[in-house]
C-alpha atoms as a PDB file:
ATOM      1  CA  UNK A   1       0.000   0.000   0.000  1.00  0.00           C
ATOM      2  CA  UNK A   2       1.173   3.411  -1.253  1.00  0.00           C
ATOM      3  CA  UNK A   3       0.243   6.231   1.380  1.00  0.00           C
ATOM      4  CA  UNK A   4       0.729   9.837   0.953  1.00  0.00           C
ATOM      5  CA  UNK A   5      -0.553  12.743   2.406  1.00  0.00           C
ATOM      6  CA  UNK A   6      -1.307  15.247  -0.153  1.00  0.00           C
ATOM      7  CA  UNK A   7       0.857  18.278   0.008  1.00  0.00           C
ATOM      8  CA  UNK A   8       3.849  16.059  -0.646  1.00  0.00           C
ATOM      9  CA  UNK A   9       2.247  13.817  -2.891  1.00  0.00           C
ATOM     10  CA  UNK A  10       5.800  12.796  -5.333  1.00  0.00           C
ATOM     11  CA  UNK A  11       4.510  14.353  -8.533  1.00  0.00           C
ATOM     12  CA  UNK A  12       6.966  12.714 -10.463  1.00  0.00           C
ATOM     13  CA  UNK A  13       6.032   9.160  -9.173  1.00  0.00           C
ATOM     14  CA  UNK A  14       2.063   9.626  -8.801  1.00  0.00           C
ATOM     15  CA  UNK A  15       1.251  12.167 -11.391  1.00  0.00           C
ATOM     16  CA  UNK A  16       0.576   9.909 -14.011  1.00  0.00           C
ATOM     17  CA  UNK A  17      -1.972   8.635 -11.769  1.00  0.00           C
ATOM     18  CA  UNK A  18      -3.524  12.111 -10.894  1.00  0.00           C
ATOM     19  CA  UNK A  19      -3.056  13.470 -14.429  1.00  0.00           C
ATOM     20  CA  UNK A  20      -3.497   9.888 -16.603  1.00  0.00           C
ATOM     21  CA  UNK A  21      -3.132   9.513 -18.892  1.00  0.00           C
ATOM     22  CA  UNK A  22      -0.646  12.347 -19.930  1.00  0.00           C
ATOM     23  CA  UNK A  23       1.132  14.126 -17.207  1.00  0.00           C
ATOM     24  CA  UNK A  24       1.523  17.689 -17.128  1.00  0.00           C
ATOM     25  CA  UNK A  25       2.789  19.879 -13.925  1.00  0.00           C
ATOM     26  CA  UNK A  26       0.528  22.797 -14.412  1.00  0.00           C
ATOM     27  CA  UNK A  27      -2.307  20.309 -14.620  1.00  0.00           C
ATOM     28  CA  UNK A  28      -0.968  18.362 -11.503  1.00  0.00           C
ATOM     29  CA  UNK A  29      -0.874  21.818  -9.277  1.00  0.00           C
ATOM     30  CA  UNK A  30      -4.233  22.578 -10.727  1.00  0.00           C
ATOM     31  CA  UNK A  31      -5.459  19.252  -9.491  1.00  0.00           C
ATOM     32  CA  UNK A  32      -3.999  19.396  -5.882  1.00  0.00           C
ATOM     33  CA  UNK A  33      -5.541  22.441  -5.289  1.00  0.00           C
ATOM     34  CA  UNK A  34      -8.828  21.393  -6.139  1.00  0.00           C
ATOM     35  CA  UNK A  35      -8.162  18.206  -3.923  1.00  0.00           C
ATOM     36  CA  UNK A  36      -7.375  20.772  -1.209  1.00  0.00           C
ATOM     37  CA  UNK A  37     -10.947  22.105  -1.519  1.00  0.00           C
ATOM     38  CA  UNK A  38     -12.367  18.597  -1.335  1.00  0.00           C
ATOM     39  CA  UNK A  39     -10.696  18.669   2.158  1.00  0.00           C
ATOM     40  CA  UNK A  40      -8.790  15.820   1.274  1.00  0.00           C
ATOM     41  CA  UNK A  41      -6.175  14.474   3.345  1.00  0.00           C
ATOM     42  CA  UNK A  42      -4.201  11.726   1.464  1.00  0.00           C
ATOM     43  CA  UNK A  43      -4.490   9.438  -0.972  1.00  0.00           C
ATOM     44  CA  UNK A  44      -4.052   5.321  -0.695  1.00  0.00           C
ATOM     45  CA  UNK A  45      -3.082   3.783  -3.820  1.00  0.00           C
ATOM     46  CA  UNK A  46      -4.169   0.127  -3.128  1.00  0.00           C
ATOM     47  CA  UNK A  47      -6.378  -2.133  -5.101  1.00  0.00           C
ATOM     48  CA  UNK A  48      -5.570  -4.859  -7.890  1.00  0.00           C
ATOM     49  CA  UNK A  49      -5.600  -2.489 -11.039  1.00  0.00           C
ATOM     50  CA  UNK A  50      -2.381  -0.971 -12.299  1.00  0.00           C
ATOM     51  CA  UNK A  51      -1.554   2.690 -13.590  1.00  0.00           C
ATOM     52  CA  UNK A  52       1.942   2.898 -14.342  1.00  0.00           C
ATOM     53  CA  UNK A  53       2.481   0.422 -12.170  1.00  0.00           C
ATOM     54  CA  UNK A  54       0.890   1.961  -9.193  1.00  0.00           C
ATOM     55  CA  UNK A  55      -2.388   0.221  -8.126  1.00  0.00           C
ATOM     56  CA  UNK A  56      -5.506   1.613  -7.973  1.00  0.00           C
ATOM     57  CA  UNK A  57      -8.632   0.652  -7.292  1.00  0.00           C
ATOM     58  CA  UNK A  58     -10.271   0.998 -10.603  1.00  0.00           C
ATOM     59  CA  UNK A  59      -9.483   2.135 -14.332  1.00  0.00           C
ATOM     60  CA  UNK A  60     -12.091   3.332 -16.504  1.00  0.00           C
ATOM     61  CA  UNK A  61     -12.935   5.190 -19.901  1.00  0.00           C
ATOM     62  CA  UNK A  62     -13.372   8.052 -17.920  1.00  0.00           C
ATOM     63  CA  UNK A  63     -11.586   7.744 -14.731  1.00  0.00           C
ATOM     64  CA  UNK A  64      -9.437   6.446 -12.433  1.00  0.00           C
ATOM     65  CA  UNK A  65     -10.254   5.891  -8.587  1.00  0.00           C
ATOM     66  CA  UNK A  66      -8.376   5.270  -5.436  1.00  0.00           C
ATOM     67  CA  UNK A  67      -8.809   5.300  -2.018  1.00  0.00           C
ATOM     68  CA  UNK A  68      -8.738   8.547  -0.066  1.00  0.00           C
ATOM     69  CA  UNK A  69      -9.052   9.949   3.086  1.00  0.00           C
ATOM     70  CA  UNK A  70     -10.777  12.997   4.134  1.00  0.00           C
ATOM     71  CA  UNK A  71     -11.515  14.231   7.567  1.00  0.00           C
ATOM     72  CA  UNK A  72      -9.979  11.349   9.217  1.00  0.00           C
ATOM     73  CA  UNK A  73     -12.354   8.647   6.837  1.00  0.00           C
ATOM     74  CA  UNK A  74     -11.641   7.094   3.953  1.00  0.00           C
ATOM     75  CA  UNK A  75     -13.508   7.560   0.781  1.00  0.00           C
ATOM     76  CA  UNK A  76     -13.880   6.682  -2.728  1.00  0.00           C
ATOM     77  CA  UNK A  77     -12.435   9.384  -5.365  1.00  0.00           C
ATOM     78  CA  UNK A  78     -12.999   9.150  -8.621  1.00  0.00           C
ATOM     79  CA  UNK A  79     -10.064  10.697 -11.215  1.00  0.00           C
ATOM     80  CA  UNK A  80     -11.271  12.214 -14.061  1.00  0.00           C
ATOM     81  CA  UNK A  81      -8.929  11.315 -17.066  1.00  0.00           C
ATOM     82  CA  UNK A  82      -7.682  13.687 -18.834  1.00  0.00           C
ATOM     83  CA  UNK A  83      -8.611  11.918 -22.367  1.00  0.00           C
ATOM     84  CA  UNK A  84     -12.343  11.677 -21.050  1.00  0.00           C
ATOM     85  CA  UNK A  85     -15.155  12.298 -23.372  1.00  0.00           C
ATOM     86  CA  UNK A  86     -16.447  14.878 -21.069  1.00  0.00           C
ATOM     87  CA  UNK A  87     -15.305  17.993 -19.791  1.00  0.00           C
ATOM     88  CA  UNK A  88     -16.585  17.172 -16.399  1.00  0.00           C
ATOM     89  CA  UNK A  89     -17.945  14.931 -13.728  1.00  0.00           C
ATOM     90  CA  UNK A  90     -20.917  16.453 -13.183  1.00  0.00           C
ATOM     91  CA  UNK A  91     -23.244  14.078 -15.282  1.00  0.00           C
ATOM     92  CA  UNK A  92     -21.900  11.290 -12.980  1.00  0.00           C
ATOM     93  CA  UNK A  93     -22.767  12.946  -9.901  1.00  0.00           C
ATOM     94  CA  UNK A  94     -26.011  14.505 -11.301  1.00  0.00           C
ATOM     95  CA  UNK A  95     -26.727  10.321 -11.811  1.00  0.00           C
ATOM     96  CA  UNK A  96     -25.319   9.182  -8.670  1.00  0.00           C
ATOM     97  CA  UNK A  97     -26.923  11.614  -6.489  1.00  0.00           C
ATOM     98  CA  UNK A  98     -30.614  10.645  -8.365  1.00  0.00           C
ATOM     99  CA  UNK A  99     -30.174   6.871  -7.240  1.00  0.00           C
ATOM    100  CA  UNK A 100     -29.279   7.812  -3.975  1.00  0.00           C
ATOM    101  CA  UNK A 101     -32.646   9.519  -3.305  1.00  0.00           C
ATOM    102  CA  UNK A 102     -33.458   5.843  -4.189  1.00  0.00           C
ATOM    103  CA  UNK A 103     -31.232   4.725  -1.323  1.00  0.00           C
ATOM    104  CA  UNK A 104     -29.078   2.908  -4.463  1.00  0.00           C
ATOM    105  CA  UNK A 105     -25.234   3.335  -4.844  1.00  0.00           C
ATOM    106  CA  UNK A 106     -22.228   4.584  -2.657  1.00  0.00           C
ATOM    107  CA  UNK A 107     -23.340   8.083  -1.049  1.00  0.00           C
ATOM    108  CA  UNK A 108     -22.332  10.807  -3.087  1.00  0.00           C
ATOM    109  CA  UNK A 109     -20.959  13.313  -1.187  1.00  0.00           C
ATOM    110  CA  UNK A 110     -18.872  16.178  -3.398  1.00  0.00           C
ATOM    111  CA  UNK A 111     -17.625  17.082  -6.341  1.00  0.00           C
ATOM    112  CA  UNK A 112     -15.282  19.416  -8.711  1.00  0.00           C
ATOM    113  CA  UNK A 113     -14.208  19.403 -12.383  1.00  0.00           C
ATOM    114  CA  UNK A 114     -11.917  16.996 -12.107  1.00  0.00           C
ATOM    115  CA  UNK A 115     -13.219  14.426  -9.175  1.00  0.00           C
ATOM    116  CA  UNK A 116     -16.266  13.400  -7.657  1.00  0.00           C
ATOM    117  CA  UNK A 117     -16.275  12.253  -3.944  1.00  0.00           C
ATOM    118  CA  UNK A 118     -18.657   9.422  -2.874  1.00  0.00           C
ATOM    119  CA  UNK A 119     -18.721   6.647  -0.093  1.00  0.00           C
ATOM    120  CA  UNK A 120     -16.009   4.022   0.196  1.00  0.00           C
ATOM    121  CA  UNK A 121     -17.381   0.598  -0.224  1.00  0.00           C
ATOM    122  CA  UNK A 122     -15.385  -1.600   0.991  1.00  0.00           C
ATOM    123  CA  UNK A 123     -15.905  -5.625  -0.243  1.00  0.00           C
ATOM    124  CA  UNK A 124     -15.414  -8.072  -2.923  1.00  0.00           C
ATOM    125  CA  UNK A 125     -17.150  -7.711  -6.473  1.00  0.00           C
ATOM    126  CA  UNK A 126     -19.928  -9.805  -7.129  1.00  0.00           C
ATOM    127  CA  UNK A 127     -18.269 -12.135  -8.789  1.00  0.00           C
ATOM    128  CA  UNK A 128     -15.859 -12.932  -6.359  1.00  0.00           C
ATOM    129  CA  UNK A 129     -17.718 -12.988  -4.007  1.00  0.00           C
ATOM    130  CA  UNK A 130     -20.079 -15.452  -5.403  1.00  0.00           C
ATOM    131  CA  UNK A 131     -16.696 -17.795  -5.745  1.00  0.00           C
ATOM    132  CA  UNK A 132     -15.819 -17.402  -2.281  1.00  0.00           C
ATOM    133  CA  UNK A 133     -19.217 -18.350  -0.680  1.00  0.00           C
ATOM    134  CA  UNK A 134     -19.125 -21.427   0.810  1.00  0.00           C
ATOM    135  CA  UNK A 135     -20.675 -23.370   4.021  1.00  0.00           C
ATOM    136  CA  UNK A 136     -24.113 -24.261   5.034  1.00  0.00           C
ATOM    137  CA  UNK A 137     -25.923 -21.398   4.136  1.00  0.00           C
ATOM    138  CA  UNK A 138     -24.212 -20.879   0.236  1.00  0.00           C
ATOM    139  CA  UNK A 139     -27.619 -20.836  -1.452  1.00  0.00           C
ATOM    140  CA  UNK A 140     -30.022 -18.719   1.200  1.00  0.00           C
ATOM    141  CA  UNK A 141     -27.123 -16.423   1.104  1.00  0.00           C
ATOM    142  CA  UNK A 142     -26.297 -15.960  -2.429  1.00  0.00           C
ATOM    143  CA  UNK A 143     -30.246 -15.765  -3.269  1.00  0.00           C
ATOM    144  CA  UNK A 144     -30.272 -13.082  -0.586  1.00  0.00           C
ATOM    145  CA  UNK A 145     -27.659 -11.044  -2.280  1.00  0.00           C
ATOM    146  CA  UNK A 146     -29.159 -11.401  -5.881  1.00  0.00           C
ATOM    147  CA  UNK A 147     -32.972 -10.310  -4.936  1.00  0.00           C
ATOM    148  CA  UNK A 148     -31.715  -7.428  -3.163  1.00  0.00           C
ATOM    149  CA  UNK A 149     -29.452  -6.462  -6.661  1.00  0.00           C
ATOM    150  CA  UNK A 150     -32.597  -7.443  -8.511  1.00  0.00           C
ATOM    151  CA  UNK A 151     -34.709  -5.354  -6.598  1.00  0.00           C
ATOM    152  CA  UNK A 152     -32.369  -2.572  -6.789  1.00  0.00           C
ATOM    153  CA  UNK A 153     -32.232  -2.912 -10.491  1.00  0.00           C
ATOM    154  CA  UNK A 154     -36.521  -2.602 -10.349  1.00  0.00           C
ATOM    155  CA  UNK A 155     -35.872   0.607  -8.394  1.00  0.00           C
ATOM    156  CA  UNK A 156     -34.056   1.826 -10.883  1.00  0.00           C
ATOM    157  CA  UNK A 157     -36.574   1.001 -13.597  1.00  0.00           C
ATOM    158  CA  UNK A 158     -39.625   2.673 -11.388  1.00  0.00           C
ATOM    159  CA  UNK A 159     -37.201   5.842 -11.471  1.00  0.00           C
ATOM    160  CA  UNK A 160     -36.411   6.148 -14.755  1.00  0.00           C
ATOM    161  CA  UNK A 161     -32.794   5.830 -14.569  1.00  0.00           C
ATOM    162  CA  UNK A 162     -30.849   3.403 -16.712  1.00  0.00           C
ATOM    163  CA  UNK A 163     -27.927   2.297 -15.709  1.00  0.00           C
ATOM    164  CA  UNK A 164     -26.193   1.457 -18.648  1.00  0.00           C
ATOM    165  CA  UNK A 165     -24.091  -1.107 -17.912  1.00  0.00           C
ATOM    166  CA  UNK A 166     -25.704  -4.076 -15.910  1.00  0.00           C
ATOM    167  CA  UNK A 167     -25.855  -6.400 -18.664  1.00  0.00           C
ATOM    168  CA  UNK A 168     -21.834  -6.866 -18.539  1.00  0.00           C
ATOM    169  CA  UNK A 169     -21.513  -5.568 -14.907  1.00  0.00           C
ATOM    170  CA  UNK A 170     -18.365  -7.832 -13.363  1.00  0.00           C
ATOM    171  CA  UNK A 171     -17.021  -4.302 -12.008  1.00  0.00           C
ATOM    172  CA  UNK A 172     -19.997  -2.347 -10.934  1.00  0.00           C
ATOM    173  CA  UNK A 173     -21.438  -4.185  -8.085  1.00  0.00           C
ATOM    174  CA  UNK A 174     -19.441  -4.916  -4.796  1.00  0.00           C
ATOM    175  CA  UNK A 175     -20.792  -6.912  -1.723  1.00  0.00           C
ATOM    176  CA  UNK A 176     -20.095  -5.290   1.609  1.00  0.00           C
ATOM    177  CA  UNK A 177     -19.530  -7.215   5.186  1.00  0.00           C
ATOM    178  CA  UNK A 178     -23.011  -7.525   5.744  1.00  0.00           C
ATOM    179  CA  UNK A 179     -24.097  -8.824   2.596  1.00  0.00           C
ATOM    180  CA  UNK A 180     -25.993  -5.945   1.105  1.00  0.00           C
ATOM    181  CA  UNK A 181     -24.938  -5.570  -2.806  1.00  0.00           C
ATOM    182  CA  UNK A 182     -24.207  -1.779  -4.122  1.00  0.00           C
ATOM    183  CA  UNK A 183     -24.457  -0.995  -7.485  1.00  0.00           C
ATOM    184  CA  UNK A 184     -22.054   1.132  -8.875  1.00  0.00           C
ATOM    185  CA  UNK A 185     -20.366   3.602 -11.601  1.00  0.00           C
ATOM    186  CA  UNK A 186     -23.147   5.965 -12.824  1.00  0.00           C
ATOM    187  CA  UNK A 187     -21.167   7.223 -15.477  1.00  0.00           C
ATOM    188  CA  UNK A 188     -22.938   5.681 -18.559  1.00  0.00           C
ATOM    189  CA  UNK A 189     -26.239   6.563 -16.629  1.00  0.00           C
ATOM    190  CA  UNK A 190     -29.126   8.205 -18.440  1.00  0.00           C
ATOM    191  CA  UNK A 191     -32.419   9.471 -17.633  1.00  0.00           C
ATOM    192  CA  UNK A 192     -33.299  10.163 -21.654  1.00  0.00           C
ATOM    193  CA  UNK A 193     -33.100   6.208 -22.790  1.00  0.00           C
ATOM    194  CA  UNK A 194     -35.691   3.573 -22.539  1.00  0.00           C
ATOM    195  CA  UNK A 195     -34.715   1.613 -19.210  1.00  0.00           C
ATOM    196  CA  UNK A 196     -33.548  -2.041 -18.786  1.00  0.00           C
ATOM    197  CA  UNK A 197     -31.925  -2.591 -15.621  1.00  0.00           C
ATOM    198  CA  UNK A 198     -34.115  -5.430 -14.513  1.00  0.00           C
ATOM    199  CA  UNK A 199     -33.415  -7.152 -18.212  1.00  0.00           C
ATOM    200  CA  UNK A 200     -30.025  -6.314 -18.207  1.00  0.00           C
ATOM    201  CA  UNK A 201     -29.166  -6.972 -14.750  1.00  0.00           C
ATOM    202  CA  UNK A 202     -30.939 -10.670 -15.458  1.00  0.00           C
ATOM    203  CA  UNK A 203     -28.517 -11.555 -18.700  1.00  0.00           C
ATOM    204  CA  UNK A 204     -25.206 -10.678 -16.595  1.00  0.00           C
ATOM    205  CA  UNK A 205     -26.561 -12.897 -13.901  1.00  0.00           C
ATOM    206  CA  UNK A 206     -28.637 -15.606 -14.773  1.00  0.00           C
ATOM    207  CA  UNK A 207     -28.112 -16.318 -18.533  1.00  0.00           C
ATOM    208  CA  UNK A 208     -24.903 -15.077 -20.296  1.00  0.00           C
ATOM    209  CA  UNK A 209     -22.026 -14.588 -18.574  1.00  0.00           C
ATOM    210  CA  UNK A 210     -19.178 -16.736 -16.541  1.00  0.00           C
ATOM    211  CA  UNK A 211     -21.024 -14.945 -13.351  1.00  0.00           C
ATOM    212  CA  UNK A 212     -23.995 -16.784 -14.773  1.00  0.00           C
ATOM    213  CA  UNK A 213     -22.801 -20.190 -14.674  1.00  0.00           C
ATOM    214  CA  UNK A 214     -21.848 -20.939 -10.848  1.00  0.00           C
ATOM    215  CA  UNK A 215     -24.819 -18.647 -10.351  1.00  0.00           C
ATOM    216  CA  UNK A 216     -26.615 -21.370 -12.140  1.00  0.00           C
ATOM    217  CA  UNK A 217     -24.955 -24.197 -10.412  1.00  0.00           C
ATOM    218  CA  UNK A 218     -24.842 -22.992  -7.153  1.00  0.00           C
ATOM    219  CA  UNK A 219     -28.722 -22.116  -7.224  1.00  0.00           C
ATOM    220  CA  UNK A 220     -29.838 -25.486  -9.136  1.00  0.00           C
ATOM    221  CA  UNK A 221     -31.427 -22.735 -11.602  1.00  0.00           C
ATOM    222  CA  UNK A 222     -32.507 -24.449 -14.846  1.00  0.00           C
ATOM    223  CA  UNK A 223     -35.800 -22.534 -15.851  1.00  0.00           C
ATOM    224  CA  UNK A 224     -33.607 -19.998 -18.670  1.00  0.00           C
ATOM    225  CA  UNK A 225     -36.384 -20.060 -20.931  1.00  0.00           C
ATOM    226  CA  UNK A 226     -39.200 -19.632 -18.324  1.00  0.00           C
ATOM    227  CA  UNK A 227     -36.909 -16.617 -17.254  1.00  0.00           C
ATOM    228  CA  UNK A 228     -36.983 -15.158 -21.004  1.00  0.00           C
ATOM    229  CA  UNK A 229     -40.570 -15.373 -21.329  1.00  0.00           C
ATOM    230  CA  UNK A 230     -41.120 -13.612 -17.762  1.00  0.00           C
ATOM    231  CA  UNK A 231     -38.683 -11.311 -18.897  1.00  0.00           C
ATOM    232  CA  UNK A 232     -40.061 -10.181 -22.243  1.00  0.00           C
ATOM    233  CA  UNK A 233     -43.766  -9.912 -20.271  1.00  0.00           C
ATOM    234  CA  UNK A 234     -42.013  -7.278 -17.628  1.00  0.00           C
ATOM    235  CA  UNK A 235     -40.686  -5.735 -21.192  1.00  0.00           C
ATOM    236  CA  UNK A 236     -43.913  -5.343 -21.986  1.00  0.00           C
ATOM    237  CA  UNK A 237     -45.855  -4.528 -19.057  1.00  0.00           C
ATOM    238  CA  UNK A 238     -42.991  -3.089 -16.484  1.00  0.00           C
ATOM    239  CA  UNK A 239     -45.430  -3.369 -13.575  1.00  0.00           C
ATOM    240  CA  UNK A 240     -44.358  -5.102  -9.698  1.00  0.00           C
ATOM    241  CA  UNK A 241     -46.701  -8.262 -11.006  1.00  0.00           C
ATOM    242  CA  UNK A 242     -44.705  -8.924 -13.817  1.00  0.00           C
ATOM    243  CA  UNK A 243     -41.239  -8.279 -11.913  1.00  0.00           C
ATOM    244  CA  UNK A 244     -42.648 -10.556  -9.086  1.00  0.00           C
ATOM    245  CA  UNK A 245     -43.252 -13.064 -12.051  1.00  0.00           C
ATOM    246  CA  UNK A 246     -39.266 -12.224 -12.431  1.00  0.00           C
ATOM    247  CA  UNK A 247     -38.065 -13.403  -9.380  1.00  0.00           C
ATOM    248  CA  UNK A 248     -40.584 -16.227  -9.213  1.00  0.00           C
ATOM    249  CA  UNK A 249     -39.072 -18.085 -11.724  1.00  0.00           C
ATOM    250  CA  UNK A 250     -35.833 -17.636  -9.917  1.00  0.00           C
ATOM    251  CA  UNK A 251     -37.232 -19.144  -7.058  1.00  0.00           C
ATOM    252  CA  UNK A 252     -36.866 -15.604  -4.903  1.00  0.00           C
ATOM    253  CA  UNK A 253     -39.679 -16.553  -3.290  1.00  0.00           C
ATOM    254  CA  UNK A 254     -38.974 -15.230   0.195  1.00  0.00           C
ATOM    255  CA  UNK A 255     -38.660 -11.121   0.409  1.00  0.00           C
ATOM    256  CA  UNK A 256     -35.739  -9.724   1.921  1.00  0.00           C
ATOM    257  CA  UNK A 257     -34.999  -5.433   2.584  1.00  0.00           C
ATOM    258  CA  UNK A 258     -33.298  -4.265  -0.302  1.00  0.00           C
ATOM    259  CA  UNK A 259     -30.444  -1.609   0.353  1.00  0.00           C
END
């Protein structure tokens, strides 16, 4: 683990992070400063990605994030890169902070130009965890974690805000400590489109992925084309009947909280 405090944050060695993916020292000052107004303590470069050989914990098309700590907590900040097809990270946080009235997503808490400041979630991604899961309690546990996502992903629908992502989503959903899934990376969010989170969400985890497969053995799940009919019927009607038709076929037949 990498930990520096931000006022002597080695430009030449972490720059390339801050400034990725072309480094410039005018743009690095520029950027510190506006860290300073985030209140921003230091920054932890941890996680399993790599920029420049530094780890992070995530690399995207439009930025980079790592672990930071402000006011004596640690949060999630999100890098914009420079090379980003926006100017800004304001349609990000414009999405984020729309789910969260939802009570979906990491908290959003501030943002500038260049980063946006949200809740630190810390836990494995989906994926993994679904891997990891073993003893007695494998299948009320994983069918636990998946109606709450699904139901998070019907949230979304009722709110008009598509994610934009779910269908391929082995990044965007982490599991924390106490088994509550949280969706996230709004950045391909939209308000404008026609909504499929509960379809989309469904593919990645039920029919076509490798997430999809120990889903499927884990669960005993063999009812795919029950699933697409159910599916196509909340396509057409997008009512709680026809999502509780959803999750019926996947044998959620017990109601847990959502997030």
């Amino acid at each position: 683990m990498h930990k520096n405090a931000l006022l002597s944050l080695d430009a030449e060695k972490y720059g390339d992070v801050i400034c990725y993916p072309i480094f410039d020292v005018d743009e690095f000052n520029n950027r510190i400063e506006e860290l300073e107004k985030l209140h921003i303590e230091s920054i932890e470069f941890v996680g399993r990605k790599r920029v420049r050989n530094i780890p992070v914990l995530g690399k995207g098309c439009v930025g980079i994030v790592v672990v930071a700590q402000r006011e004596g907590k640690k949060v999630a900040l999100k890098i914009r890169r420079r090379d980003a097809d926006r100017s800004s990270m304001q349609h990000e946080a414009q999405m984020l902070a729309r789910a969260n009235k939802a009570d979906i997503g990491p908290r959003f808490l501030e943002i500038t130009d260049n980063f946006l400041l949200m809740e630190y979630i810390e836990g494995p991604l989906l994926p993994a965890w679904v891997e990891l899961l073993e003893g007695d309690e494998v299948v009320k546990r994983l069918r636990r974690v998946l109606l709450r996502v699904m139901e998070q992903a019907w949230v979304l629908d009722q709110i008009g805000l598509d994610h934009g992502e779910l269908s391929h989503a082995p990044k965007h959903i982490i599991v924390n400590r106490d088994d509550v899934p949280v969706i996230l990376d709004f950045e391909s969010a939209s308000i404008s489109r026609r909504i499929s989170n509960v379809s989309s969400l469904s593919q990645f985890l039920f029919l076509g992925s490798s997430l999809a497969e120990s889903v499927q053995r884990k669960l005993g799940f063999t009812n795919k084309d029950k699933l697409v009919a159910a599916l196509r019927a909340y396509k057409r009607k997008g009512d709680r009947s026809s999502f509780d038709e959803v999750i019926g076929v996947l044998g959620f037949l017990q109601k847990y909280n959502r997030r």
